[in-house]
Protein backbone atom coordinates (compact mmCIF):
# COMPACT_ATOMS: atom_id res chain seq x y z
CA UNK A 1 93.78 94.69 102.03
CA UNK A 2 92.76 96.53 99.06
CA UNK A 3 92.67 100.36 98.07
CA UNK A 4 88.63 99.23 97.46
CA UNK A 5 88.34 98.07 100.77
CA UNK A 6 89.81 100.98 102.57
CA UNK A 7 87.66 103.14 101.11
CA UNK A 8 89.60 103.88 97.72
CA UNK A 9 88.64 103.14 94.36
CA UNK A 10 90.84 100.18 92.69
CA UNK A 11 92.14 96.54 93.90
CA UNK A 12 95.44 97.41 94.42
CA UNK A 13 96.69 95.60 97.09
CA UNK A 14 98.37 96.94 100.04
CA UNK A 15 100.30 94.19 102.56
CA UNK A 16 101.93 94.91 105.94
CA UNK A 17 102.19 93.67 109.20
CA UNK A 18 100.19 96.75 111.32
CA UNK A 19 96.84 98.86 110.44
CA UNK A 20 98.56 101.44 111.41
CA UNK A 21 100.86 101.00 108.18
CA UNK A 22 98.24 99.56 105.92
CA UNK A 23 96.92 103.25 106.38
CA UNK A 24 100.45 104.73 105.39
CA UNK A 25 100.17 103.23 102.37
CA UNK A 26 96.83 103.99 101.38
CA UNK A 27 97.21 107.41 101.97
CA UNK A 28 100.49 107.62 99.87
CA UNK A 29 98.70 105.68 97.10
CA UNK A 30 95.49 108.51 97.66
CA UNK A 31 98.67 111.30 97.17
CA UNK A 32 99.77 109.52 93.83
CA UNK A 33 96.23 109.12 92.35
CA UNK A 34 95.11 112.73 93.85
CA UNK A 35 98.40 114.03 91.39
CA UNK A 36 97.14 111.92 88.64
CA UNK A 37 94.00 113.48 88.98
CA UNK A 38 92.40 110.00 89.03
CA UNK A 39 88.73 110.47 88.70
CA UNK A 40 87.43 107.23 90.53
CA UNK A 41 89.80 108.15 93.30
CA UNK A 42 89.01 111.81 93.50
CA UNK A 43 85.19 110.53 94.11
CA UNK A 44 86.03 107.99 96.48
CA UNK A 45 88.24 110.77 98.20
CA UNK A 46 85.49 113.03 97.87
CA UNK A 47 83.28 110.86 99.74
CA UNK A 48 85.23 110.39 102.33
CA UNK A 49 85.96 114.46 103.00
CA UNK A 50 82.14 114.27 103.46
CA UNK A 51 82.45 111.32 106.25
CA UNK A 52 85.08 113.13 108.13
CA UNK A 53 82.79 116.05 108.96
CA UNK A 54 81.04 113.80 111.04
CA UNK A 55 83.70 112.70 113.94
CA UNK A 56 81.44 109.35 115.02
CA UNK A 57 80.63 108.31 111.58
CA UNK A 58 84.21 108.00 110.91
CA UNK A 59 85.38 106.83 114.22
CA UNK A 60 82.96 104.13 113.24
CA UNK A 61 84.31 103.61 109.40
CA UNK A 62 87.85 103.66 111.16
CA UNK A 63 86.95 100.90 113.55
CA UNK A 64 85.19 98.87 110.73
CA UNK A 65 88.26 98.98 108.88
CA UNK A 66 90.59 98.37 111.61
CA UNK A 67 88.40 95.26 112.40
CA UNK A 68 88.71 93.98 109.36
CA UNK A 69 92.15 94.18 109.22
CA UNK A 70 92.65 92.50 112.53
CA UNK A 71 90.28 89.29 111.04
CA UNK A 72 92.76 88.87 108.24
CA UNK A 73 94.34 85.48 108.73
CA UNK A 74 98.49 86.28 109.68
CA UNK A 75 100.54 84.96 107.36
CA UNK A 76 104.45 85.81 106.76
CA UNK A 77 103.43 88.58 104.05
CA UNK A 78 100.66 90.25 106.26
């Protein structure tokens, strides 16, 4: 999956075999751009401080996600 669709703001790509770590990795990759002070990333970040003060909208956006994820064909580099 990409950092765009997991919320972030750029196509890097982000491979692993779980959600669960997919999510590791975006986060670290949201650390690194937060330092940079990345502005398309602060937004997108920014945005999603605003979703998380509503617990069902991003249970939701988590699910959505996670769905995604799981409809990925597997391959050996998922």
């Amino acid at each position: 999956m990409t950092c765009h669709e997991l919320g972030g703001a750029c196509d890097k790509t982000f491979t692993a075999a779980t959600f669960d770590e997919i999510g590791e990795m975006s986060k670290a990759h949201g650390s690194e751009m937060f330092q940079k002070g990345d502005a398309a990333h602060l937004e997108a970040m920014q945005e999603m401080m605003t979703l998380m003060q509503d617990p069902e909208a991003m249970q939701a956006w988590f699910q959505k996600k996670r769905d995604a994820f799981d409809a990925l064909p597997e391959d050996d580099s998922r």
